[in-house]
C-alpha atoms as a PDB file:
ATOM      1  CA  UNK A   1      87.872 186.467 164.284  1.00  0.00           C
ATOM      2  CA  UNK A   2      86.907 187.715 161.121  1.00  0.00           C
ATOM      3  CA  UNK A   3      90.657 186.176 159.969  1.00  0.00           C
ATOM      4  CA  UNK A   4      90.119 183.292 161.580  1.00  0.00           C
ATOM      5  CA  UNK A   5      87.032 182.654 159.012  1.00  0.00           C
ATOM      6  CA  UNK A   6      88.511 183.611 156.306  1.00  0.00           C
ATOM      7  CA  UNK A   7      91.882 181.348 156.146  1.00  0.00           C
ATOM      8  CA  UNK A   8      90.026 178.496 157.369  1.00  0.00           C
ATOM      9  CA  UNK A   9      87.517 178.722 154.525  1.00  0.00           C
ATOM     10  CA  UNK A  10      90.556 178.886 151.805  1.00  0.00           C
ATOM     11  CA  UNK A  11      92.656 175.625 153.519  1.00  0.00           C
ATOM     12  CA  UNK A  12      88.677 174.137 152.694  1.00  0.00           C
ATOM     13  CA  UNK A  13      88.691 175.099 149.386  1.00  0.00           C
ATOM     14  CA  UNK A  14      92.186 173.944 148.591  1.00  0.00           C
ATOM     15  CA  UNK A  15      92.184 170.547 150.298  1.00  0.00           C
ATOM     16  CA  UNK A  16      89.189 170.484 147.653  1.00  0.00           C
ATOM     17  CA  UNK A  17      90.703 171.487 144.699  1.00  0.00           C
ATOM     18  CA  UNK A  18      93.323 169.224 145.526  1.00  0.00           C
ATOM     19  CA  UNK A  19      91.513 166.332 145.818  1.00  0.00           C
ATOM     20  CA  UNK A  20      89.617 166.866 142.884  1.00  0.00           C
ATOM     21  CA  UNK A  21      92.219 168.023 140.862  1.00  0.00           C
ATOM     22  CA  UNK A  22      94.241 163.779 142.238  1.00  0.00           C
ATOM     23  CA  UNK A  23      91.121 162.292 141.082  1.00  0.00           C
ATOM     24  CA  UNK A  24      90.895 163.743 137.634  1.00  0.00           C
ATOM     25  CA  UNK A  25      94.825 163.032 137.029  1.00  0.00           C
ATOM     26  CA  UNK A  26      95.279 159.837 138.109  1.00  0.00           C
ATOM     27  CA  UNK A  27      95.602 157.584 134.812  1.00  0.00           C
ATOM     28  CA  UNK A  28      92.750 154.869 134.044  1.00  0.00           C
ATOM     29  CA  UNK A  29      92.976 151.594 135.184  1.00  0.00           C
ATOM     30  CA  UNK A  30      93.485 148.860 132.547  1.00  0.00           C
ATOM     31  CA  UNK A  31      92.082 145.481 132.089  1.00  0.00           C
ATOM     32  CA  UNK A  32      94.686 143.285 130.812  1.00  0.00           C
ATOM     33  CA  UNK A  33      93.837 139.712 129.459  1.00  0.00           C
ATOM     34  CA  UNK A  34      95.524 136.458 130.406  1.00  0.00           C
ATOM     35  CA  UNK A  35      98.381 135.805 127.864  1.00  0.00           C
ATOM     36  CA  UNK A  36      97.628 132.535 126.150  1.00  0.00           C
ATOM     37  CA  UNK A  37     100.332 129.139 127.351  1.00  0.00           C
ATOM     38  CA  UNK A  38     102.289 128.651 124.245  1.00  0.00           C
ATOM     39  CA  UNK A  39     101.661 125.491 122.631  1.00  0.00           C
ATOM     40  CA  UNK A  40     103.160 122.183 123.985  1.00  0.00           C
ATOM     41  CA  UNK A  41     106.080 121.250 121.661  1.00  0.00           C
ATOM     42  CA  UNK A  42     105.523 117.397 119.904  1.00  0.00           C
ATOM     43  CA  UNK A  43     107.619 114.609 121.403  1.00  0.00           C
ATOM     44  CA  UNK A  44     111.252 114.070 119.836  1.00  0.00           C
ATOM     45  CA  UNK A  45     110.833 111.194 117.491  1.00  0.00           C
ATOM     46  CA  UNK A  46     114.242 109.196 118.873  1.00  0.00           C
ATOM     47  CA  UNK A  47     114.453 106.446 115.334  1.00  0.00           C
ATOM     48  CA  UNK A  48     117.394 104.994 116.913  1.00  0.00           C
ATOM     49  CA  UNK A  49     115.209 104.212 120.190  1.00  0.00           C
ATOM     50  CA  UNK A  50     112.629 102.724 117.628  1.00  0.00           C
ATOM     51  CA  UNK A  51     114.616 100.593 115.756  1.00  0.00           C
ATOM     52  CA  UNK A  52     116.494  99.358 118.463  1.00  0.00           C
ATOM     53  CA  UNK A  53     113.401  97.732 120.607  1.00  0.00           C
ATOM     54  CA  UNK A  54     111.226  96.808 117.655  1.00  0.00           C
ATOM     55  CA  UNK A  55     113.899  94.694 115.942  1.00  0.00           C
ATOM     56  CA  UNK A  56     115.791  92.392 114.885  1.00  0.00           C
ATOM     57  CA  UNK A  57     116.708  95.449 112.099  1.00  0.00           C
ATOM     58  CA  UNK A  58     120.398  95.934 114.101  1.00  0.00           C
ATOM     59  CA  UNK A  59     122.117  95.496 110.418  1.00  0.00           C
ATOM     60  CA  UNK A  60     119.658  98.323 108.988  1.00  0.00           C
ATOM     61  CA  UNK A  61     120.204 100.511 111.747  1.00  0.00           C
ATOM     62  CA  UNK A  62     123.480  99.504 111.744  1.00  0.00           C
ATOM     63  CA  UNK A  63     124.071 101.108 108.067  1.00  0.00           C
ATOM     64  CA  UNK A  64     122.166 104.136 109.271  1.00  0.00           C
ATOM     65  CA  UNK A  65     124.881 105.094 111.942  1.00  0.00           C
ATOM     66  CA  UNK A  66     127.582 104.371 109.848  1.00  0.00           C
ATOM     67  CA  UNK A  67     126.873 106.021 106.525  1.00  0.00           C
ATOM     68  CA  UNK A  68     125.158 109.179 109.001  1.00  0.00           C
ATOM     69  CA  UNK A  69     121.821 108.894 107.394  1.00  0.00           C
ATOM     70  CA  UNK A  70     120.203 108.689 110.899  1.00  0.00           C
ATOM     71  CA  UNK A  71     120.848 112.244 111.324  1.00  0.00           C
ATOM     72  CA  UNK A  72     119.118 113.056 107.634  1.00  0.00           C
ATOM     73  CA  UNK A  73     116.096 111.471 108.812  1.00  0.00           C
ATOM     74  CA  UNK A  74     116.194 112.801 112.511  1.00  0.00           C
ATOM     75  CA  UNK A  75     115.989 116.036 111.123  1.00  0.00           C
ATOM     76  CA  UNK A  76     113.046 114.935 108.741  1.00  0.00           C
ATOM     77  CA  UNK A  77     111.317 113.161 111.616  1.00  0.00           C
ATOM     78  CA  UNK A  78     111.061 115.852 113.896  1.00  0.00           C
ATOM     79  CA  UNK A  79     111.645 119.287 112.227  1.00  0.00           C
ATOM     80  CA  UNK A  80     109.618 119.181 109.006  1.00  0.00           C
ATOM     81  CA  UNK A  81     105.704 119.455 108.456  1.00  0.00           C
ATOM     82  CA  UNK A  82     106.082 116.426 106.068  1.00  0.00           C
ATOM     83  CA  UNK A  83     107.208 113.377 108.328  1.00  0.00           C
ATOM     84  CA  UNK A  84     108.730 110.354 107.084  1.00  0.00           C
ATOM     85  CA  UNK A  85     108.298 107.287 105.779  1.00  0.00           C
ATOM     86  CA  UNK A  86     111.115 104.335 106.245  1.00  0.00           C
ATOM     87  CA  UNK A  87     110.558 100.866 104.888  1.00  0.00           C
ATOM     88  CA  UNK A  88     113.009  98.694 107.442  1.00  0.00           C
ATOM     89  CA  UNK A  89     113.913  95.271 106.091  1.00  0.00           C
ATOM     90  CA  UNK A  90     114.764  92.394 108.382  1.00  0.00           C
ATOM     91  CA  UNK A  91     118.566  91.123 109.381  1.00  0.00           C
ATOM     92  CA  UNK A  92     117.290  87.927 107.648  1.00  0.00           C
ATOM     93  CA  UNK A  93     116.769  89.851 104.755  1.00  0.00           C
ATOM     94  CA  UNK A  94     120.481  91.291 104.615  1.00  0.00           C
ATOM     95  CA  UNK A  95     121.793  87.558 105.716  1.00  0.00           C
ATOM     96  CA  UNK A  96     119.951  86.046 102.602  1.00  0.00           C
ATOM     97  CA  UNK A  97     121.075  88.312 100.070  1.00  0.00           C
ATOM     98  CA  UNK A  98     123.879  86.843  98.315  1.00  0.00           C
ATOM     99  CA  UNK A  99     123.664  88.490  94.581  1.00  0.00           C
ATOM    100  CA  UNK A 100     123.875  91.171  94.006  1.00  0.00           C
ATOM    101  CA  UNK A 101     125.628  91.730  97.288  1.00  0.00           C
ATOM    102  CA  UNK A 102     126.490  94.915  99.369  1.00  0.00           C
ATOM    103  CA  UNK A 103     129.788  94.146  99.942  1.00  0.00           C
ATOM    104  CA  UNK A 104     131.396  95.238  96.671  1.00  0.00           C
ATOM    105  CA  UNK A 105     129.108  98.722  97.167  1.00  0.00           C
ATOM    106  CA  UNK A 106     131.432 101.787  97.496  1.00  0.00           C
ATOM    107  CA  UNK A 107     130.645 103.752 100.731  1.00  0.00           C
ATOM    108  CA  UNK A 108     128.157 105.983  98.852  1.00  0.00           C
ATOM    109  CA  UNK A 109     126.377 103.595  97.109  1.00  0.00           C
ATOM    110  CA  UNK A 110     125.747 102.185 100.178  1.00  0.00           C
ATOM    111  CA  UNK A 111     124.412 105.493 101.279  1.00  0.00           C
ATOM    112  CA  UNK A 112     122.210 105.772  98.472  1.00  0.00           C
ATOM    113  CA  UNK A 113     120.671 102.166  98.839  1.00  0.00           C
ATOM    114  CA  UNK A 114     119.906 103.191 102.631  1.00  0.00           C
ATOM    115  CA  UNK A 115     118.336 106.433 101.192  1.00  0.00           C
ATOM    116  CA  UNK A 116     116.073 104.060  99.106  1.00  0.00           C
ATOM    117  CA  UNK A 117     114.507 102.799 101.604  1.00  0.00           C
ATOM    118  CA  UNK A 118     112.728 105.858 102.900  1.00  0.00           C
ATOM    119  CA  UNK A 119     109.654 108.538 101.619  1.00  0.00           C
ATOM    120  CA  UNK A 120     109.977 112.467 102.430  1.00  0.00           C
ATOM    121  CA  UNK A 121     106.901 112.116 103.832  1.00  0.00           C
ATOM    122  CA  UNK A 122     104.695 110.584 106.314  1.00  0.00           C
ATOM    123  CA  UNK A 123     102.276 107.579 104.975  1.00  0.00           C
ATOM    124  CA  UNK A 124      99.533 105.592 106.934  1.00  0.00           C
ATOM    125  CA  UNK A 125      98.718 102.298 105.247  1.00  0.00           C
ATOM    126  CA  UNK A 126      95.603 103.628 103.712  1.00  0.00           C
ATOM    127  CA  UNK A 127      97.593 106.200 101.676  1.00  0.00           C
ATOM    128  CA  UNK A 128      99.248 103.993  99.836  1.00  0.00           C
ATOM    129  CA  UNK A 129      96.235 102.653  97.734  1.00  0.00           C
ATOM    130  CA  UNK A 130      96.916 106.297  96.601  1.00  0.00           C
ATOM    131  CA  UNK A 131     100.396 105.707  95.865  1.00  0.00           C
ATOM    132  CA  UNK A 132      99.187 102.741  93.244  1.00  0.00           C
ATOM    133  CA  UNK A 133      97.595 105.101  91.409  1.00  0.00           C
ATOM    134  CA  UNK A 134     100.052 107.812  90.807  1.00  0.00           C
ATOM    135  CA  UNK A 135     103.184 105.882  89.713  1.00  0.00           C
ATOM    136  CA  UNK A 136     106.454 106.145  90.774  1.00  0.00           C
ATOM    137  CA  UNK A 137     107.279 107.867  94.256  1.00  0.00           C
ATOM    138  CA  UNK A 138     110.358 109.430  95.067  1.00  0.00           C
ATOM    139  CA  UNK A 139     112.448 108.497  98.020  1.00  0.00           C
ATOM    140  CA  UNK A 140     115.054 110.030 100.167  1.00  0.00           C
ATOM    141  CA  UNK A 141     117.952 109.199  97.718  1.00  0.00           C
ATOM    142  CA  UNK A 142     116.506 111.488  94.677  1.00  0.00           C
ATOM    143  CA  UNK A 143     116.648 111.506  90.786  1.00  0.00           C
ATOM    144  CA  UNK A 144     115.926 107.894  89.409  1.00  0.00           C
ATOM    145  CA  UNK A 145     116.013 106.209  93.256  1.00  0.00           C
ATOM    146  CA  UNK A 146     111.588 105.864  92.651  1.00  0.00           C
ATOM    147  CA  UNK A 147     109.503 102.901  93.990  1.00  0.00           C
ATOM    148  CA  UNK A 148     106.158 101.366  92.657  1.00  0.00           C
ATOM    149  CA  UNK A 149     103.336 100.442  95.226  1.00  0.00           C
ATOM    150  CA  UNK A 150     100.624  98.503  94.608  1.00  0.00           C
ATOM    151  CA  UNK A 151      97.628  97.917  96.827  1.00  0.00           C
ATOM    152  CA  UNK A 152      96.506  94.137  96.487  1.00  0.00           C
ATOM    153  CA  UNK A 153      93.200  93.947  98.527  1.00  0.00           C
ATOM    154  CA  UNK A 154      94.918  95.449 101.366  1.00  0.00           C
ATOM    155  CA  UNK A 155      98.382  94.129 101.400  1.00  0.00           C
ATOM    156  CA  UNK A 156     100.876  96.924  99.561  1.00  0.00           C
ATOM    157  CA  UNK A 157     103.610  95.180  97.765  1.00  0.00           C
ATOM    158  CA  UNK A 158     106.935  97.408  96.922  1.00  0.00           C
ATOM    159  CA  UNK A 159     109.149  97.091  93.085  1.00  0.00           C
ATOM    160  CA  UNK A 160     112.225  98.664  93.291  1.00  0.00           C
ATOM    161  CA  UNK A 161     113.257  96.684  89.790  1.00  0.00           C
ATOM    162  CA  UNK A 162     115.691  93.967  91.327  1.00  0.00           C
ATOM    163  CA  UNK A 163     113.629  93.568  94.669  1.00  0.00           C
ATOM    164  CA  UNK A 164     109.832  92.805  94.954  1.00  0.00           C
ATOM    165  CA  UNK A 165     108.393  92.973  98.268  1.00  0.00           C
ATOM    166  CA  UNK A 166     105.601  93.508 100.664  1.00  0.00           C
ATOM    167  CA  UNK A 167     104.587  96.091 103.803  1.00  0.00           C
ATOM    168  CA  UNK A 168     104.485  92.792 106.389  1.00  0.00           C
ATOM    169  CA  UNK A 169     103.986  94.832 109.717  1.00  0.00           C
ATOM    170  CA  UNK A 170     103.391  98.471 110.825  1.00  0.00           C
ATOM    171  CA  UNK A 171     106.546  99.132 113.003  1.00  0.00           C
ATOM    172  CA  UNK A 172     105.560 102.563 113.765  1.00  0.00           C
ATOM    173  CA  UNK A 173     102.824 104.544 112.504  1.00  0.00           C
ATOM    174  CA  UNK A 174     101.558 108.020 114.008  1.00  0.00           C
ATOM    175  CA  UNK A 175     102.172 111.195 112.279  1.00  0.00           C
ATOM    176  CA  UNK A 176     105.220 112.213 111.528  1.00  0.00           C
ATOM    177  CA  UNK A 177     106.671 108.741 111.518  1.00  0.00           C
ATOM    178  CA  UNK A 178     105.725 105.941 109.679  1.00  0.00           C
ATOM    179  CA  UNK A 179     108.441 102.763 110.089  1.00  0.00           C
ATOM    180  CA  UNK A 180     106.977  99.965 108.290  1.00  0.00           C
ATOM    181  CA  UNK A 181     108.924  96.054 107.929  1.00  0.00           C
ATOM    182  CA  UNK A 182     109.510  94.963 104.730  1.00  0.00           C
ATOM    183  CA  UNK A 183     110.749  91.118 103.637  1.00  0.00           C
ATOM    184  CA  UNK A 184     113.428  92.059 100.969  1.00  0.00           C
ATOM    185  CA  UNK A 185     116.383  94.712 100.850  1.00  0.00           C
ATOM    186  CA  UNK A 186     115.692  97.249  98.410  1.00  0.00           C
ATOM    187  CA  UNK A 187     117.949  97.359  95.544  1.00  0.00           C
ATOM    188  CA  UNK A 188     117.746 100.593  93.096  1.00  0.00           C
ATOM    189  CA  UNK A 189     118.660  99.482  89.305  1.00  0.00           C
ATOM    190  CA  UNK A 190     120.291 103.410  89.390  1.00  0.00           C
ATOM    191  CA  UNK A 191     122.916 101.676  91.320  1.00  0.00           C
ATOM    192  CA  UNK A 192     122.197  97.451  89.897  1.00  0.00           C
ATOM    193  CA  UNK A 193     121.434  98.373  86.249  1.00  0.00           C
ATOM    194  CA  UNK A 194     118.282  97.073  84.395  1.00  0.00           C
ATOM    195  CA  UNK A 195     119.798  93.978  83.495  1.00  0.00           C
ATOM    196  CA  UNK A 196     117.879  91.920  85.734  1.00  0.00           C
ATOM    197  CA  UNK A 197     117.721  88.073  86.134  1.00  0.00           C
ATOM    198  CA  UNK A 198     114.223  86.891  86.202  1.00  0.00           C
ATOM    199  CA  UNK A 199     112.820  84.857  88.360  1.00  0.00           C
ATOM    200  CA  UNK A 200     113.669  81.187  88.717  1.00  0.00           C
ATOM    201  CA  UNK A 201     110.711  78.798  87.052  1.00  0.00           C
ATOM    202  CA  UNK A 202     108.960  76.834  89.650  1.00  0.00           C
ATOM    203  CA  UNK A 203     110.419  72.823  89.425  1.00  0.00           C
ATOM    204  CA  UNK A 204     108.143  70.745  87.702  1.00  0.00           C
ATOM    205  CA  UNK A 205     106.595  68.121  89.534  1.00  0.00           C
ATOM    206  CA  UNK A 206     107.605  64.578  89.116  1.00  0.00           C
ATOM    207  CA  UNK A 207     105.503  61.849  87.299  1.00  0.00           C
ATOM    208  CA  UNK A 208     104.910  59.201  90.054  1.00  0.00           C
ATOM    209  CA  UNK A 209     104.451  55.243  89.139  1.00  0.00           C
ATOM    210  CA  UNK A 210     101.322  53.868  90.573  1.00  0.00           C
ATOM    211  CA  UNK A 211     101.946  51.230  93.554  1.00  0.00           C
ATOM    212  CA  UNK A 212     102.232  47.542  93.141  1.00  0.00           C
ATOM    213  CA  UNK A 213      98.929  47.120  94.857  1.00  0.00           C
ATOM    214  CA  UNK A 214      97.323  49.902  93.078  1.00  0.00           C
ATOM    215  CA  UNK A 215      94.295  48.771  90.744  1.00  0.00           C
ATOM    216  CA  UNK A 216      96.431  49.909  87.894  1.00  0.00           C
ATOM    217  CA  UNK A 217      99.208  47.734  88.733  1.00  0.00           C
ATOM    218  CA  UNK A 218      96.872  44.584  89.120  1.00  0.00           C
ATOM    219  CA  UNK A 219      95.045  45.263  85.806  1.00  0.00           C
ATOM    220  CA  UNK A 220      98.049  45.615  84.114  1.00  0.00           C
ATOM    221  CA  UNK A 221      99.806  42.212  85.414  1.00  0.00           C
ATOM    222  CA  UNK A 222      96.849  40.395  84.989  1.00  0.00           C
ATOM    223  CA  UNK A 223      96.535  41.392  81.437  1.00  0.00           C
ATOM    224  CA  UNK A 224     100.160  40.283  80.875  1.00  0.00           C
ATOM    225  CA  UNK A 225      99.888  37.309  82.471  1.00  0.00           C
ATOM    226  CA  UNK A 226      96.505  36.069  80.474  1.00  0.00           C
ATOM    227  CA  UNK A 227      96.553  34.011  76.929  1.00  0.00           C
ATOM    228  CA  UNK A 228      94.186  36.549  75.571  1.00  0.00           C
ATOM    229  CA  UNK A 229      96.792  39.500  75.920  1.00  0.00           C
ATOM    230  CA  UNK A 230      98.855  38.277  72.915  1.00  0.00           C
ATOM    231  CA  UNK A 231      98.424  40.133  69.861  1.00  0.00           C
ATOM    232  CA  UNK A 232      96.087  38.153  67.345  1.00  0.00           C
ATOM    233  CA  UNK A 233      94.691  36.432  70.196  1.00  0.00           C
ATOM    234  CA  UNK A 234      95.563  33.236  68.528  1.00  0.00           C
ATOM    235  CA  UNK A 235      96.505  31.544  71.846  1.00  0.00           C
ATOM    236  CA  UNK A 236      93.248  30.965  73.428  1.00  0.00           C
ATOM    237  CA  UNK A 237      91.796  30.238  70.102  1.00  0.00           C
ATOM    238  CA  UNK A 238      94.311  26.958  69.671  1.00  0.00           C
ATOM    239  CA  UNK A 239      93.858  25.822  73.431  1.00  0.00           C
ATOM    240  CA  UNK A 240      89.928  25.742  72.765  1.00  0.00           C
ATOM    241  CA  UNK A 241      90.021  23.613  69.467  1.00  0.00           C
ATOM    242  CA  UNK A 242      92.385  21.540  70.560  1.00  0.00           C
ATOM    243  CA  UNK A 243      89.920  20.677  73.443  1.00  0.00           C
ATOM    244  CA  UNK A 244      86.980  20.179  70.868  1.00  0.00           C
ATOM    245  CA  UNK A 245      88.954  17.894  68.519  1.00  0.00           C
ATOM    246  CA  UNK A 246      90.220  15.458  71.721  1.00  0.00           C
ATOM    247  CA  UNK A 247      86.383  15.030  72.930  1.00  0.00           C
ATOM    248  CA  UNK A 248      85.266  14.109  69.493  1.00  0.00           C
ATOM    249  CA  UNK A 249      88.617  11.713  69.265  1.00  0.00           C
ATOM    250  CA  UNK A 250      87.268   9.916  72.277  1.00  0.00           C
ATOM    251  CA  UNK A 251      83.728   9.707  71.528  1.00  0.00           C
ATOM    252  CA  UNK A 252      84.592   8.181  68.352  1.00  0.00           C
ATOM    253  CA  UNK A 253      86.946   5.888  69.814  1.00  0.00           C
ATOM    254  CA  UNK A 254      84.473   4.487  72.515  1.00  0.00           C
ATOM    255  CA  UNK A 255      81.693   3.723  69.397  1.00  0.00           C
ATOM    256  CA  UNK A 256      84.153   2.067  67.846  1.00  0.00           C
ATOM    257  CA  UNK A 257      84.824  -0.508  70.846  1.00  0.00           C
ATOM    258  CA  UNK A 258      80.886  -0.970  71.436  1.00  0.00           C
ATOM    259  CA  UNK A 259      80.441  -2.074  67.941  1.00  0.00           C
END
């Protein structure tokens, strides 16, 4: 009996200790916070896409493809902090350019004048009232390749040297790409020299004769056709005393036959 006691008492104690000893060795819970969703990656700026529906610039985009600039500013466009600016002209204003002319261009020139036409960086049409202040910018084809801007009230007008121009429509415009339609091709004097021809004078406008009915007209036929337009005047002078002497003639002449 007295066995009995004893060995149930230590299984009592034991289960105990165990359970106390589980309690103080199990490791601490931890909280863990929620990991943050990475940020949503920007849209992939397709120019190609762009060009293509906001036409006509098929000869622009055309030089693009075939001189492999679109990749240059692809890469610009979508994997720099800096954006892009390109100044698209119109297939009129390839069609109307007939001197200088692209087609005696060697295959990098060609590249370089397609460089022109873009900034390595993005620009809304408020900064370029900036631009006007600071002088030349540089584009995508380096060194010498710079444009002026000037802000005119609003409207921002482009000299390249050989090609003055304006911004006529905002293509594109939300950071980082800025495609913006310009009127002229942009020709770099790196590549045209500085000789260049200045503008034709406006033709002068032709001296028109005045009508036959005009008032003019009259006054100056019925001066011509009066006595009084001779030079001395001596022609209405004559008619008037010869008029005078014949009366007095006659009076005379008619006292003569009463007497």
């Amino acid at each position: 009996m007295e066995f009995s006691m004893i060995f149930i008492l230590s299984n009592t104690l034991l289960l105990l200790s165990s359970s106390a000893f589980a309690k103080t060795a199990s490791p601490p819970s931890l909280s863990l916070s929620p990991t943050p969703a990475p940020a949503p990656a920007p849209d992939f700026v397709n120019l190609t896409e762009l060009l293509t529906v906001a036409g006509p610039f098929h000869t622009f985009l055309n030089y693009l493809e075939s001189t492999k600039v679109i990749e240059t500013f692809q890469n610009q466009a979508n994997n720099t902090e800096e954006g892009i600016t390109i100044l698209v002209p119109k297939d009129s204003a390839f069609s109307s350019l007939k001197k200088p002319s692209l087609s005696k261009l060697t295959d990098d020139q060609i590249k370089q004048v397609i460089l022109f036409h873009a900034l390595p960086h993005f620009y809304s049409l408020a900064d370029f009232k900036n631009l006007s202040e600071t002088g030349s910018t540089p584009t995508f084809a380096g060194g010498d390749y710079t444009l002026n801007f000037t802000d005119d009230s609003g409207s921002v007008h482009i000299s390249s040297g050989w090609s003055i121009t304006k911004v006529t429509s905002a293509v594109h415009s939300t950071d980082p790409v800025a495609i913006y339609q310009v009127d002229k091709v942009l020709l770099p004097e790196a590549i045209f020299g500085t000789d260049i021809p200045p503008a034709p004078a406006p033709a002068p406008t032709p001296d028109i004769a005045p009508a036959a009915d005009s008032p003019t007209a009259q006054s100056a036929e019925s001066k011509s056709s009066s006595p009084s337009s001779t030079p001395d005047g001596s022609s209405s002078y004559k008619i008037t005393t010869f008029g005078v002497l014949a009366n007095l003639a006659l009076g005379t002449f008619g006292v003569m036959l009463l007497l």
